[in-house]
PDB file of N, CA and C in Angstrom:
ATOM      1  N   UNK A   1     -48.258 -67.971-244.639  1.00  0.00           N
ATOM      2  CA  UNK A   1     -47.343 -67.141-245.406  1.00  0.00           C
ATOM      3  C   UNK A   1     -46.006 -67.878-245.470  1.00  0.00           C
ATOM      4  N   UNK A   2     -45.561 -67.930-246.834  1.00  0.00           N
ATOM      5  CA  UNK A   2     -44.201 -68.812-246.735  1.00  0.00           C
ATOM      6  C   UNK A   2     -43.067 -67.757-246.428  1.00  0.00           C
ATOM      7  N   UNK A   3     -42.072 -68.562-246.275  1.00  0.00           N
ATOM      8  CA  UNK A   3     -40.826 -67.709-245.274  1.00  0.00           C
ATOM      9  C   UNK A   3     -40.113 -66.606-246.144  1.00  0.00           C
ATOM     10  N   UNK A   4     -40.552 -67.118-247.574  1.00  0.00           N
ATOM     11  CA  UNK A   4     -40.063 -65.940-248.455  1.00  0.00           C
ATOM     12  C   UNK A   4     -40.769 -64.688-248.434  1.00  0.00           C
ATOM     13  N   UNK A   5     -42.182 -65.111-248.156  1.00  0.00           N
ATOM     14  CA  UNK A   5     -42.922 -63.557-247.993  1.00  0.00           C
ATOM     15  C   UNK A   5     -43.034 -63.102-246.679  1.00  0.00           C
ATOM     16  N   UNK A   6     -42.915 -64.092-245.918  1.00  0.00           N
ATOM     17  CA  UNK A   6     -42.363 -63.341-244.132  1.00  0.00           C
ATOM     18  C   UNK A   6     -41.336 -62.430-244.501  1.00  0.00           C
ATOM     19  N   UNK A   7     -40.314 -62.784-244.791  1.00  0.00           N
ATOM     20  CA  UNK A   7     -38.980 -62.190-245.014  1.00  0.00           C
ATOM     21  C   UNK A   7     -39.336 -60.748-245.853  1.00  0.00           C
ATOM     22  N   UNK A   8     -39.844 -60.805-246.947  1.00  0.00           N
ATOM     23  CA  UNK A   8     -39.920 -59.915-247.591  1.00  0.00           C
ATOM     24  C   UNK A   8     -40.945 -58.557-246.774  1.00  0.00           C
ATOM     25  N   UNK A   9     -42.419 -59.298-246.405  1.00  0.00           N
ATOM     26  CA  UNK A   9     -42.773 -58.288-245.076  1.00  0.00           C
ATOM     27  C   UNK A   9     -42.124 -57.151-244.305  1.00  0.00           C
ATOM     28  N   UNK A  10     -41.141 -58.398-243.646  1.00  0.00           N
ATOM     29  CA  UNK A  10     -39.898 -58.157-242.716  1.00  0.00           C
ATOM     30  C   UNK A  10     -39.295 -56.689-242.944  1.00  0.00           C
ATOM     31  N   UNK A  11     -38.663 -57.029-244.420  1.00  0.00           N
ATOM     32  CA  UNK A  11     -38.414 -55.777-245.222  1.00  0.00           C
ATOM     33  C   UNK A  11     -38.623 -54.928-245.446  1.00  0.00           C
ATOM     34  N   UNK A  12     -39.708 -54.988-246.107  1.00  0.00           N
ATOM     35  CA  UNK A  12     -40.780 -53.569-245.940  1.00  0.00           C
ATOM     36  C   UNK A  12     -41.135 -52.948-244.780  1.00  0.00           C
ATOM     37  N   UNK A  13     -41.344 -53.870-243.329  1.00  0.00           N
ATOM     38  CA  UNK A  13     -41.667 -53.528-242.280  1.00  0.00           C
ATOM     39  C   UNK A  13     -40.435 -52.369-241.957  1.00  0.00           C
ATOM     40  N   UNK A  14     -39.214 -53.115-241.485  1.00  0.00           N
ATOM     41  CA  UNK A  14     -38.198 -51.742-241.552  1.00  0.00           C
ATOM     42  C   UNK A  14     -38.175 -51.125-242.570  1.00  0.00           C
ATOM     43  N   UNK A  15     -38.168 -51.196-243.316  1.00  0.00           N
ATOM     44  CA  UNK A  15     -37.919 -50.007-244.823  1.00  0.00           C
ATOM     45  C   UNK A  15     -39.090 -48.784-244.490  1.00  0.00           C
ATOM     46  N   UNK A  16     -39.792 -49.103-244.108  1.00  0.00           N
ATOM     47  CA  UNK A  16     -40.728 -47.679-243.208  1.00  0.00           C
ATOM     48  C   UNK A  16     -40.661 -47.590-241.926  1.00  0.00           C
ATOM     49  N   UNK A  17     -40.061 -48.410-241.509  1.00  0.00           N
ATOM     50  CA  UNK A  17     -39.381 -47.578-239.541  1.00  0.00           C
ATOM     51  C   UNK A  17     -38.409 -46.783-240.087  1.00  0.00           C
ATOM     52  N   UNK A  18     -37.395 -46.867-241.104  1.00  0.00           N
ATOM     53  CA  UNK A  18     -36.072 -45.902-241.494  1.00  0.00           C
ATOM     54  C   UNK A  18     -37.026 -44.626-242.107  1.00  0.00           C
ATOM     55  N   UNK A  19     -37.689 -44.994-242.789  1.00  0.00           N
ATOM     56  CA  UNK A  19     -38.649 -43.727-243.158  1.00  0.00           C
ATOM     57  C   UNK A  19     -39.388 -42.588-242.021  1.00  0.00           C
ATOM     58  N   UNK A  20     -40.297 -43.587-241.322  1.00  0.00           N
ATOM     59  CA  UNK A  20     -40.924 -42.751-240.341  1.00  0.00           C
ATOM     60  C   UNK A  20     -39.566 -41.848-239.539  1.00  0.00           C
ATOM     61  N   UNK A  21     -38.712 -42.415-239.444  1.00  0.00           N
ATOM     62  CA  UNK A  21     -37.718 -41.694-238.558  1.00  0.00           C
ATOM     63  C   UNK A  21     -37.142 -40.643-238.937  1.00  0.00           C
ATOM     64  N   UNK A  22     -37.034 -40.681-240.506  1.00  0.00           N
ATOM     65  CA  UNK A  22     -36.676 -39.725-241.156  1.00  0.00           C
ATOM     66  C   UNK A  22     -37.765 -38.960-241.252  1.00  0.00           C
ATOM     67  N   UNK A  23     -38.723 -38.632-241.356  1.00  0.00           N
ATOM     68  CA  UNK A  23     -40.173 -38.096-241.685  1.00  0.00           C
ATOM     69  C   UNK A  23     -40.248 -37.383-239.971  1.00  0.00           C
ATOM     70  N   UNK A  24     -39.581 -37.818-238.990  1.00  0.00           N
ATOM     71  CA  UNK A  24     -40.048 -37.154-237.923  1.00  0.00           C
ATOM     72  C   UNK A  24     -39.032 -35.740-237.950  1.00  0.00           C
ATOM     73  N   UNK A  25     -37.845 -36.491-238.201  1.00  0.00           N
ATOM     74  CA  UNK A  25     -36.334 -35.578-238.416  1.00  0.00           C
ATOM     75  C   UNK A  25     -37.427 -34.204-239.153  1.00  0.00           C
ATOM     76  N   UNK A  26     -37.298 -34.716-240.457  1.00  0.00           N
ATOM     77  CA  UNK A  26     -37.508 -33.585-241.170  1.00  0.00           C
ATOM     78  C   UNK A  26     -38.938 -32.614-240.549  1.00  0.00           C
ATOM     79  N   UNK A  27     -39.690 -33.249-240.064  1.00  0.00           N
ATOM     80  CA  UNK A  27     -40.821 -32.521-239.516  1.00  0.00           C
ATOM     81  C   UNK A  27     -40.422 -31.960-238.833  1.00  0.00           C
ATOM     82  N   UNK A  28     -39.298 -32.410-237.990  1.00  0.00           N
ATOM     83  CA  UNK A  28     -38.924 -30.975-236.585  1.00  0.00           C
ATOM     84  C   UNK A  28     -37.791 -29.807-237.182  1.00  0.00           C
ATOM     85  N   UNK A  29     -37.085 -30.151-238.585  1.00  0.00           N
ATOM     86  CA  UNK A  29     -36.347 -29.398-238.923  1.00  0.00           C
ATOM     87  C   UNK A  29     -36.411 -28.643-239.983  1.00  0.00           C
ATOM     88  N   UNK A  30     -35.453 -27.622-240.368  1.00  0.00           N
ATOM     89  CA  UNK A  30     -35.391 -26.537-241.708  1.00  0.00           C
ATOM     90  C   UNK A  30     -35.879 -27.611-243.000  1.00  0.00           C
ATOM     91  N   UNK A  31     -36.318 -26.654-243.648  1.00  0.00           N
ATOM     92  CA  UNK A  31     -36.443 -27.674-245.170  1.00  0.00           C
ATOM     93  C   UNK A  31     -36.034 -27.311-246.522  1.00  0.00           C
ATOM     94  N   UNK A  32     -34.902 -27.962-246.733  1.00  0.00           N
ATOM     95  CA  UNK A  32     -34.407 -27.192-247.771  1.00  0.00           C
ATOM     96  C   UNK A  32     -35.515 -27.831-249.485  1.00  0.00           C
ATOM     97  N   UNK A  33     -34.926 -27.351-250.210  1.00  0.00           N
ATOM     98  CA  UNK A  33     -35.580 -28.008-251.427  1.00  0.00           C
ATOM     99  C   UNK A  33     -35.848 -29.587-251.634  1.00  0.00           C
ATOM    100  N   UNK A  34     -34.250 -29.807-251.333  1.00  0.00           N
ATOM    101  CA  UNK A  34     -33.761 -31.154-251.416  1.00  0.00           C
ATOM    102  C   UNK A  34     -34.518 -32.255-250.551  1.00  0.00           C
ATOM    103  N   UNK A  35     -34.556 -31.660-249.378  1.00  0.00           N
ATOM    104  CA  UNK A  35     -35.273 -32.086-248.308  1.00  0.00           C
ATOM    105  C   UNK A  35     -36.538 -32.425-248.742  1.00  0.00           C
ATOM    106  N   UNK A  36     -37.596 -31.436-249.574  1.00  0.00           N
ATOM    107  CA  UNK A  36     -39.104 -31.501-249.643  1.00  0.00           C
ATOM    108  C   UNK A  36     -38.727 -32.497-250.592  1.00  0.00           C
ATOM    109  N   UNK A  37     -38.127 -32.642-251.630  1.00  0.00           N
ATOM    110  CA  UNK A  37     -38.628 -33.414-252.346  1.00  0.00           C
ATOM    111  C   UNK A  37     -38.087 -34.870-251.887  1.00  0.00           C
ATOM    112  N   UNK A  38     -37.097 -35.022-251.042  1.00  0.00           N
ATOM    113  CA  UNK A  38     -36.663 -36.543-250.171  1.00  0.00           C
ATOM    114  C   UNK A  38     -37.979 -37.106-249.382  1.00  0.00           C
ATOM    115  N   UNK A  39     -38.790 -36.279-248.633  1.00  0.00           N
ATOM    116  CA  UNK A  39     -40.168 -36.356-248.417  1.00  0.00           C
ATOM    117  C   UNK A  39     -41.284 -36.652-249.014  1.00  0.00           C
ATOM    118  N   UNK A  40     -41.064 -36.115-250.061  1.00  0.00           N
ATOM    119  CA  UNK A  40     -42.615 -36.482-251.212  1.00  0.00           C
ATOM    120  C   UNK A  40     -41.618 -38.004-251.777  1.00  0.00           C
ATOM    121  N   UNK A  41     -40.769 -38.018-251.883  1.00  0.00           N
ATOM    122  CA  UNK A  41     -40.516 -39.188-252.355  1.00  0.00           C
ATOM    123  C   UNK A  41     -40.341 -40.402-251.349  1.00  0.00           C
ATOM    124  N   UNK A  42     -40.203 -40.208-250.295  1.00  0.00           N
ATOM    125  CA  UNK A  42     -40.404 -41.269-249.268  1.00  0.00           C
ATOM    126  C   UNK A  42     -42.151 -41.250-249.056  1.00  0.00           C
ATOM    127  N   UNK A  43     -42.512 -40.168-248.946  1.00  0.00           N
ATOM    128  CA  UNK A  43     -44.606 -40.552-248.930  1.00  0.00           C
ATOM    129  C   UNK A  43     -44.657 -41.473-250.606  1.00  0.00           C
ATOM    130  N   UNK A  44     -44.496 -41.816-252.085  1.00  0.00           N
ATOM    131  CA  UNK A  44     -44.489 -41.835-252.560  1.00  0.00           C
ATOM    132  C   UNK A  44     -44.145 -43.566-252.675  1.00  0.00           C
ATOM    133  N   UNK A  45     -42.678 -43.750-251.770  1.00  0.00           N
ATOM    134  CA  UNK A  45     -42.343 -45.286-251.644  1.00  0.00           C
ATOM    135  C   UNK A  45     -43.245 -45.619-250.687  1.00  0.00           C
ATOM    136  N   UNK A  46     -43.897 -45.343-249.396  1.00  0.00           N
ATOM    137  CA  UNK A  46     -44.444 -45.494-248.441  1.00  0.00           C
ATOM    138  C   UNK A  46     -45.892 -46.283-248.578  1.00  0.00           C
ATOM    139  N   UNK A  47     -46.949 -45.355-249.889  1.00  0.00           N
ATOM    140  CA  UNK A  47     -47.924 -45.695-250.412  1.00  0.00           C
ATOM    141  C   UNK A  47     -47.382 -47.257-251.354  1.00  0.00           C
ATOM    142  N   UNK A  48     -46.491 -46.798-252.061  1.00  0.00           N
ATOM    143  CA  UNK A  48     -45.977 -48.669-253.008  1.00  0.00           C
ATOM    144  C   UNK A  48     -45.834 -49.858-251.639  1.00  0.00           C
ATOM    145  N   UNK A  49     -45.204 -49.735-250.291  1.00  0.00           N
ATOM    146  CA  UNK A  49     -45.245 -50.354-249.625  1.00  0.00           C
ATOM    147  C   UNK A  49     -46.302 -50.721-249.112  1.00  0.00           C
ATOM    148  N   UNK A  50     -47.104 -49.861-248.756  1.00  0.00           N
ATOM    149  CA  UNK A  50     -48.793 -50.366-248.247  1.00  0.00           C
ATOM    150  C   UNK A  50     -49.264 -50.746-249.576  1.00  0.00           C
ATOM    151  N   UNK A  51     -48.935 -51.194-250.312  1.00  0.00           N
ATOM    152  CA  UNK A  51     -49.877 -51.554-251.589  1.00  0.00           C
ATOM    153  C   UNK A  51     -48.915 -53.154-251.529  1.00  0.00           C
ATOM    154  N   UNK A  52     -47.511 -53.187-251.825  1.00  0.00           N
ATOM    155  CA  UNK A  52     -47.166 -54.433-251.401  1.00  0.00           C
ATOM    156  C   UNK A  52     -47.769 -55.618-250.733  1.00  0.00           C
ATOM    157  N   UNK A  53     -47.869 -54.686-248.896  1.00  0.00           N
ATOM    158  CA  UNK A  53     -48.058 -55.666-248.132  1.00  0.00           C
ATOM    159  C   UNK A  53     -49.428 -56.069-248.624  1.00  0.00           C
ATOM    160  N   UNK A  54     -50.178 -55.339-248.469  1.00  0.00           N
ATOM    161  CA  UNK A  54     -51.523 -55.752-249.038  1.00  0.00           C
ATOM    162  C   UNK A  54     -51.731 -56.991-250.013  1.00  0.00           C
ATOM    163  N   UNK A  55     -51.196 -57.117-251.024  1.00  0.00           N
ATOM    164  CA  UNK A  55     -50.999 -57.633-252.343  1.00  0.00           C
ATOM    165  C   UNK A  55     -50.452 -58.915-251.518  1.00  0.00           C
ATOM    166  N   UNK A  56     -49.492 -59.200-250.456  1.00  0.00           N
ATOM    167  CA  UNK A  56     -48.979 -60.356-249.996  1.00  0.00           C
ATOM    168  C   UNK A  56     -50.270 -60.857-249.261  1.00  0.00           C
ATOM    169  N   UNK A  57     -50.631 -59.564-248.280  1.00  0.00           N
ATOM    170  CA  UNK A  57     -51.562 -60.199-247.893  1.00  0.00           C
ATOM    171  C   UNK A  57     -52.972 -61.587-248.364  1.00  0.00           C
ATOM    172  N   UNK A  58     -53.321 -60.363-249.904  1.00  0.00           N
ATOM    173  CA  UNK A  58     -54.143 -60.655-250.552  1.00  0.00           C
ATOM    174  C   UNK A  58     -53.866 -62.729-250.731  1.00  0.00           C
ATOM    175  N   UNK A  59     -52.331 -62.702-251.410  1.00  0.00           N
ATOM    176  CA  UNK A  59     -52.039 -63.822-252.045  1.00  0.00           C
ATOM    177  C   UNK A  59     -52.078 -64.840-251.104  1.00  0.00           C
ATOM    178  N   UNK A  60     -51.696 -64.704-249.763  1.00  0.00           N
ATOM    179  CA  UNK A  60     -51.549 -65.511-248.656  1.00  0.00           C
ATOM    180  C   UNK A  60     -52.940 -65.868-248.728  1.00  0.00           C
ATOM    181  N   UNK A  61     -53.906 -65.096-248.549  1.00  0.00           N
ATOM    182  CA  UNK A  61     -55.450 -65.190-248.026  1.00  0.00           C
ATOM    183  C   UNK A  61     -55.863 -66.034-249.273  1.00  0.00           C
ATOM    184  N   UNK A  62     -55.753 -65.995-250.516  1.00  0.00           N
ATOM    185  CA  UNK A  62     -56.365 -66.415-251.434  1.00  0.00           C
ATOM    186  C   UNK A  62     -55.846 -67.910-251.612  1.00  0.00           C
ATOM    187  N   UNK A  63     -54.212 -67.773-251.502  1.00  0.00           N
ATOM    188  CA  UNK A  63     -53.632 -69.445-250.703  1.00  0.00           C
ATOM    189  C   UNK A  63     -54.808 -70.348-250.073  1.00  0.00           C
ATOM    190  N   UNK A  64     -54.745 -69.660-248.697  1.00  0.00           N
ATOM    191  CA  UNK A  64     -55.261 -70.256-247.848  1.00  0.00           C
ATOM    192  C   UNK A  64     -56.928 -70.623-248.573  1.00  0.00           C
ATOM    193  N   UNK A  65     -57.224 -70.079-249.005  1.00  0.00           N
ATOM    194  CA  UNK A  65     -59.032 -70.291-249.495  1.00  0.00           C
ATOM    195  C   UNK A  65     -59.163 -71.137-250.257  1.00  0.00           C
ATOM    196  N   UNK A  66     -57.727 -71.877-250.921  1.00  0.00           N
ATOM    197  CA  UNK A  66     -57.509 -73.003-252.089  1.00  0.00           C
ATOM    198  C   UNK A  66     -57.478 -74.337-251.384  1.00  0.00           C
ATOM    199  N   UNK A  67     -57.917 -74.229-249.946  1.00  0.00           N
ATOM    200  CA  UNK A  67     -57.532 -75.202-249.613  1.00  0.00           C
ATOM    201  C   UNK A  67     -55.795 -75.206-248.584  1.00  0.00           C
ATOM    202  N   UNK A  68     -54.832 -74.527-248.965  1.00  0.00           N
ATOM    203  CA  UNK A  68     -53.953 -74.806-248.454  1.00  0.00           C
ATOM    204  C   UNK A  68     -53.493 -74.367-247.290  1.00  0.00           C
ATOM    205  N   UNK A  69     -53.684 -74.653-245.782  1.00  0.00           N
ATOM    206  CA  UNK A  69     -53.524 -73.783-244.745  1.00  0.00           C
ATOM    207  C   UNK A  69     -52.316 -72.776-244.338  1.00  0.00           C
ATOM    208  N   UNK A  70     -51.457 -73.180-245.353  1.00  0.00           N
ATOM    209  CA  UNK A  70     -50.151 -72.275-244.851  1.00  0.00           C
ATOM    210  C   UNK A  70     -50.054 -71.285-246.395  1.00  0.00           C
ATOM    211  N   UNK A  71     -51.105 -71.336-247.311  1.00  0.00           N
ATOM    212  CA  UNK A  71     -51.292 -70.255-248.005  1.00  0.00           C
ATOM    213  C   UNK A  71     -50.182 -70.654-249.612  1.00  0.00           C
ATOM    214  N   UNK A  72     -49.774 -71.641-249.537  1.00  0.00           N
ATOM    215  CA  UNK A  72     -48.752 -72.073-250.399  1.00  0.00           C
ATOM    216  C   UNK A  72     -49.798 -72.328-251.569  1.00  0.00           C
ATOM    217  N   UNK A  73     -49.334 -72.755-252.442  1.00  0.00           N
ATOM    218  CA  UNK A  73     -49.955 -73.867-253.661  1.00  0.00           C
ATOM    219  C   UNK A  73     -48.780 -74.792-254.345  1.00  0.00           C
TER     220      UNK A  73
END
């Protein structure tokens, strides 16, 4: 994986620790309107992120199957 898609990983990796944390918040607390829908819209970015990493994944793996061990071309 080149350092640009480490990095970008990276990103996504926290960009859903700030989520989950928020997702616990709101699970233990009142819910206003605003709230439900800050929720469906963080489940909403959450699913685009697991589809991301995947997709990096994918490209890295398909790298690597070209021959190139560090997944580059």
């Amino acid at each position: 994986m080149s350092s640009q898609e480490s990095e970008q990983v990276l990103s996504l990796l926290k960009e859903l620790s700030v989520m989950k944390e928020l997702d616990t918040e709101y699970e233990n607390g009142f819910k206003t309107e605003a709230e439900r829908e800050a929720y469906r819209l963080r489940q909403q970015r959450h699913q685009e992120i697991t589809i991301e990493i995947k997709a990096l994944a994918v490209q890295k793996r398909n790298g690597a199957a070209d021959g190139d061990l560090y997944g580059q071309n």
